[in-house]
Protein backbone atom coordinates (compact mmCIF):
# COMPACT_ATOMS: atom_id res chain seq x y z
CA UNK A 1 116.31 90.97 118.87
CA UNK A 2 116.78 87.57 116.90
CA UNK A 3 113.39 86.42 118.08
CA UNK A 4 111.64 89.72 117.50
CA UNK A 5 112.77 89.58 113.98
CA UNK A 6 111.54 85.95 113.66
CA UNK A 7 108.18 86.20 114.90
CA UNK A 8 108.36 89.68 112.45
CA UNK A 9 108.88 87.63 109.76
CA UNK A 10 106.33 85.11 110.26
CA UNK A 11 104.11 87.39 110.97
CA UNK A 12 104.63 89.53 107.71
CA UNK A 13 105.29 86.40 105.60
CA UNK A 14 101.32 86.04 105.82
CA UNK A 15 100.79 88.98 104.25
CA UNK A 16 99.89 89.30 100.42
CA UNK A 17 100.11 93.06 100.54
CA UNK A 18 102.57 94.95 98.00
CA UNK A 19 104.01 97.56 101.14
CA UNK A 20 105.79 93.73 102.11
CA UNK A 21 107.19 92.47 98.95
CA UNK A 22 109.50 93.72 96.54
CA UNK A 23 109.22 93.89 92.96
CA UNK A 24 110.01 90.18 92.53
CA UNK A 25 107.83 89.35 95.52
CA UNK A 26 110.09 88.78 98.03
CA UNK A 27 109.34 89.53 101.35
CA UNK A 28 110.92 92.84 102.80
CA UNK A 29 110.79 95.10 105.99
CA UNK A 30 110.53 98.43 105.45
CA UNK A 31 111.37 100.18 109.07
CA UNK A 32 109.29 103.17 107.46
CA UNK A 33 106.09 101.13 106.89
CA UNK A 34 104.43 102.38 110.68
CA UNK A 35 102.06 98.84 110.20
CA UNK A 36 105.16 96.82 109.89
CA UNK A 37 108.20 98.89 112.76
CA UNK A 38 104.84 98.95 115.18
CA UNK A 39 104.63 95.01 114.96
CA UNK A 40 108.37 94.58 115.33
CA UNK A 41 108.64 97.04 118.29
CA UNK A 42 105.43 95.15 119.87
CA UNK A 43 107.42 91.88 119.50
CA UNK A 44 111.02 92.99 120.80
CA UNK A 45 108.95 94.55 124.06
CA UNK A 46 107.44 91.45 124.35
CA UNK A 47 110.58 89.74 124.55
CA UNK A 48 112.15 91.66 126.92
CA UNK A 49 109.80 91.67 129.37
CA UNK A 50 110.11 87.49 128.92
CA UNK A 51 113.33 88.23 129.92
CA UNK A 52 112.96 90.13 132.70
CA UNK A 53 113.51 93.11 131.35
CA UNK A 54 110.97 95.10 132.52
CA UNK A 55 112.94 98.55 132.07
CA UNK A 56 113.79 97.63 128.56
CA UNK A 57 110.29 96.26 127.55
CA UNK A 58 108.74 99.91 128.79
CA UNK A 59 111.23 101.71 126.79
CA UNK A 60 110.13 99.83 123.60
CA UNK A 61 106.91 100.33 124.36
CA UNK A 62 106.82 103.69 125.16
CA UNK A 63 108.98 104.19 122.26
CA UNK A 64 106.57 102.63 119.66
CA UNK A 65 103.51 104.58 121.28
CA UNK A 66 105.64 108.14 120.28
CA UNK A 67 106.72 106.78 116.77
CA UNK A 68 103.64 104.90 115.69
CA UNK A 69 100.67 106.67 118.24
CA UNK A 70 99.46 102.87 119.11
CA UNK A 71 98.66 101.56 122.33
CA UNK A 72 99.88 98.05 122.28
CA UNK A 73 101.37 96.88 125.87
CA UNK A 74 103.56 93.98 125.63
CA UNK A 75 101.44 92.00 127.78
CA UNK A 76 98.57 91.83 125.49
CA UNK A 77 98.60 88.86 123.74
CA UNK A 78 98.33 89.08 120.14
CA UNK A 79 97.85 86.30 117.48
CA UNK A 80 101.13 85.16 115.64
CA UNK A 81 99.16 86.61 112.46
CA UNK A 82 98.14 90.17 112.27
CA UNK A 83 98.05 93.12 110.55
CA UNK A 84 98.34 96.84 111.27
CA UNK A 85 97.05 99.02 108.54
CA UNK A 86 97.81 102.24 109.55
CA UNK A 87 97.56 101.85 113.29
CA UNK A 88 97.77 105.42 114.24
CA UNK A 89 95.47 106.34 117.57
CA UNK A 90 94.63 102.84 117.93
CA UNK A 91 94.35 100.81 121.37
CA UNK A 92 93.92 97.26 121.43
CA UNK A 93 93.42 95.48 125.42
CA UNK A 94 93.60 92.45 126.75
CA UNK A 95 91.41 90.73 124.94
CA UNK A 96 91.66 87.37 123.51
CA UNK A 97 92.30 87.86 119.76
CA UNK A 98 92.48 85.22 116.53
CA UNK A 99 94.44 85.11 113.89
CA UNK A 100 94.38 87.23 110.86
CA UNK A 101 93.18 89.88 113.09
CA UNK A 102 93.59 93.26 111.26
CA UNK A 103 93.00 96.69 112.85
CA UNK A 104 93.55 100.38 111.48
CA UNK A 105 93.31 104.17 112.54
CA UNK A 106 91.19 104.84 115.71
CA UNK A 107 90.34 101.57 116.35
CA UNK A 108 89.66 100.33 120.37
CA UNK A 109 89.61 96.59 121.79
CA UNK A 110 88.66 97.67 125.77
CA UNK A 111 87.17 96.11 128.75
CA UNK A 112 83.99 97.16 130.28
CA UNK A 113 83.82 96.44 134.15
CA UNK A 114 86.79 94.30 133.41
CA UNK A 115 85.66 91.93 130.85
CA UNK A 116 87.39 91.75 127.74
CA UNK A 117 86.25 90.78 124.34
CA UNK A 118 86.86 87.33 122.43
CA UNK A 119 87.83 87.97 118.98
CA UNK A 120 87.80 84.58 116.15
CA UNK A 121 89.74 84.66 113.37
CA UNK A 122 89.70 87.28 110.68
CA UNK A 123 88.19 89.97 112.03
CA UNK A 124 89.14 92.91 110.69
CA UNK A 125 88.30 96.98 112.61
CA UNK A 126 87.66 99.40 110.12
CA UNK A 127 88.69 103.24 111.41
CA UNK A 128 87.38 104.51 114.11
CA UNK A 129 85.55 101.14 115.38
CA UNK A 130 85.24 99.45 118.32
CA UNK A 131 84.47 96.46 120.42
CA UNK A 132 84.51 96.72 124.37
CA UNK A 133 83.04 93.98 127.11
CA UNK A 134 81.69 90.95 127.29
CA UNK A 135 81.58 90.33 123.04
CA UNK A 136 82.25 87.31 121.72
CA UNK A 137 82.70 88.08 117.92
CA UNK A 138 82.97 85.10 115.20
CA UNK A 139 85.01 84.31 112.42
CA UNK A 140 85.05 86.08 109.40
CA UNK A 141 83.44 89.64 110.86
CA UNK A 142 84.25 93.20 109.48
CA UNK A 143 83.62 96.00 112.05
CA UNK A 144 82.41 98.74 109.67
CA UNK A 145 83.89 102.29 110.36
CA UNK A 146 82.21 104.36 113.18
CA UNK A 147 81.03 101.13 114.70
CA UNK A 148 80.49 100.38 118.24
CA UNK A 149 80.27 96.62 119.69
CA UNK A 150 79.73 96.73 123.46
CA UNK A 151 78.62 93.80 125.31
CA UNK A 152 77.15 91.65 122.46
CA UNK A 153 77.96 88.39 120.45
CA UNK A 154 78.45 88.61 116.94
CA UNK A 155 78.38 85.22 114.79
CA UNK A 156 80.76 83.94 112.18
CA UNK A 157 80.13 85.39 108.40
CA UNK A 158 78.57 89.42 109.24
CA UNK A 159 79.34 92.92 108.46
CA UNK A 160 78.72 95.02 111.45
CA UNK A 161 77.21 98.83 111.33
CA UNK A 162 75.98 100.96 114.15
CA UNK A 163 76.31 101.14 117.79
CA UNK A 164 75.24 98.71 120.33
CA UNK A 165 72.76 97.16 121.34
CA UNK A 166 71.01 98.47 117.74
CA UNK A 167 73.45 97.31 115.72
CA UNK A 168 72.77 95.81 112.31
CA UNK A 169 74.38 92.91 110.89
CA UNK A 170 74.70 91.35 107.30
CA UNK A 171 75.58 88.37 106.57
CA UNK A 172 77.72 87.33 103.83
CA UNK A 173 78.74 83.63 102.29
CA UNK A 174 82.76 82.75 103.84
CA UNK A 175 84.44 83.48 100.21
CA UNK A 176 83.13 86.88 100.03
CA UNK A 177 85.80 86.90 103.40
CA UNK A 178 88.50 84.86 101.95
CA UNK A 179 88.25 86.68 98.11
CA UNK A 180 89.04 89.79 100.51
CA UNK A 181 91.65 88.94 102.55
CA UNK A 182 95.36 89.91 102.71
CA UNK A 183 96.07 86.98 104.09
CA UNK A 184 98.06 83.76 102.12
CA UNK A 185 96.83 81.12 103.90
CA UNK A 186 93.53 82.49 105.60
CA UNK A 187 90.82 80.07 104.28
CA UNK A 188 87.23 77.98 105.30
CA UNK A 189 88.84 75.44 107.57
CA UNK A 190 85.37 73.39 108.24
């Protein structure tokens, strides 16, 4: 539990939103925020099944799929930063994901044939998106809702719309990323 809690509150202590601070800007956990119990749940199966507690870790796991309707196996790896809004009906896989990674309702990270995507940092899934196979996706990349990325790379800096392979991308500049982000210390590191 003690480490759960800690990677919790590292994890939430990146977040600018108002849902985790109180009115003098504290930071808080709020076990009825679903974004926030569905993070802590994901970390405390994670540590049980480091140690060894496989029973336990499926339990917590199975537990936080009834409460919060998110598919989020312990042994996915997730970045120390993220951020569920509203993560109801979501599945994320095995895929390699960045930091500031941000997902919400009906959103799907999945193999195809096996292969997993590679997510960089800040890249955000708007509802009902998704991004399956062999898709390398950059920094800085919003996944517009009702969009499908299967198979293809997506560079740093774009707003994706449509389904593959016609999807359309537009690029923005990096502070139209970083003006947007609910994230303290997300910023251009080049």
């Amino acid at each position: 539990m003690p480490k759960a809690l800690a990677r919790s509150k590292k994890c939430f202590a990146e977040n600018r939103s108002k849902y985790y601070r109180n009115s003098k800007g504290e930071l808080i956990f709020n076990l009825y925020h679903s974004g926030q119990y569905a993070t802590f749940l994901y970390f405390l199966s994670q540590e049980a099944f480091k140690n060894q507690n496989k029973v336990l870790a499926d339990k917590i796991y199975y537990l936080n799929k009834m409460l919060n309707c998110c598919e989020l196996y312990y042994e996915v790896k997730m970045p120390n930063i993220f951020f569920f809004d509203h993560p109801l009906g979501s599945v994320m896989g095995r895929a390699v994901y960045g930091n500031y990674f941000i997902f919400t309702q009906n959103c799907t990270v999945g193999n195809n044939h096996g292969i997993y995507p590679k997510l960089g940092e800040y890249v955000r899934l708007f509802p009902n998106s998704t991004i399956i196979g062999n898709s390398n996706i950059g920094d800085n990349v919003f996944i517009s809702a009702g969009a499908l990325v299967k198979d293809q790379d997506i560079p740093d800096n774009r707003i994706v719309f449509g389904k593959s392979p016609n999807l359309i991308l537009k690029q923005k500049p990096p502070e139209y990323f970083y003006e947007s982000s609910p994230f303290k210390y997300h910023k251009r590191t080049a």
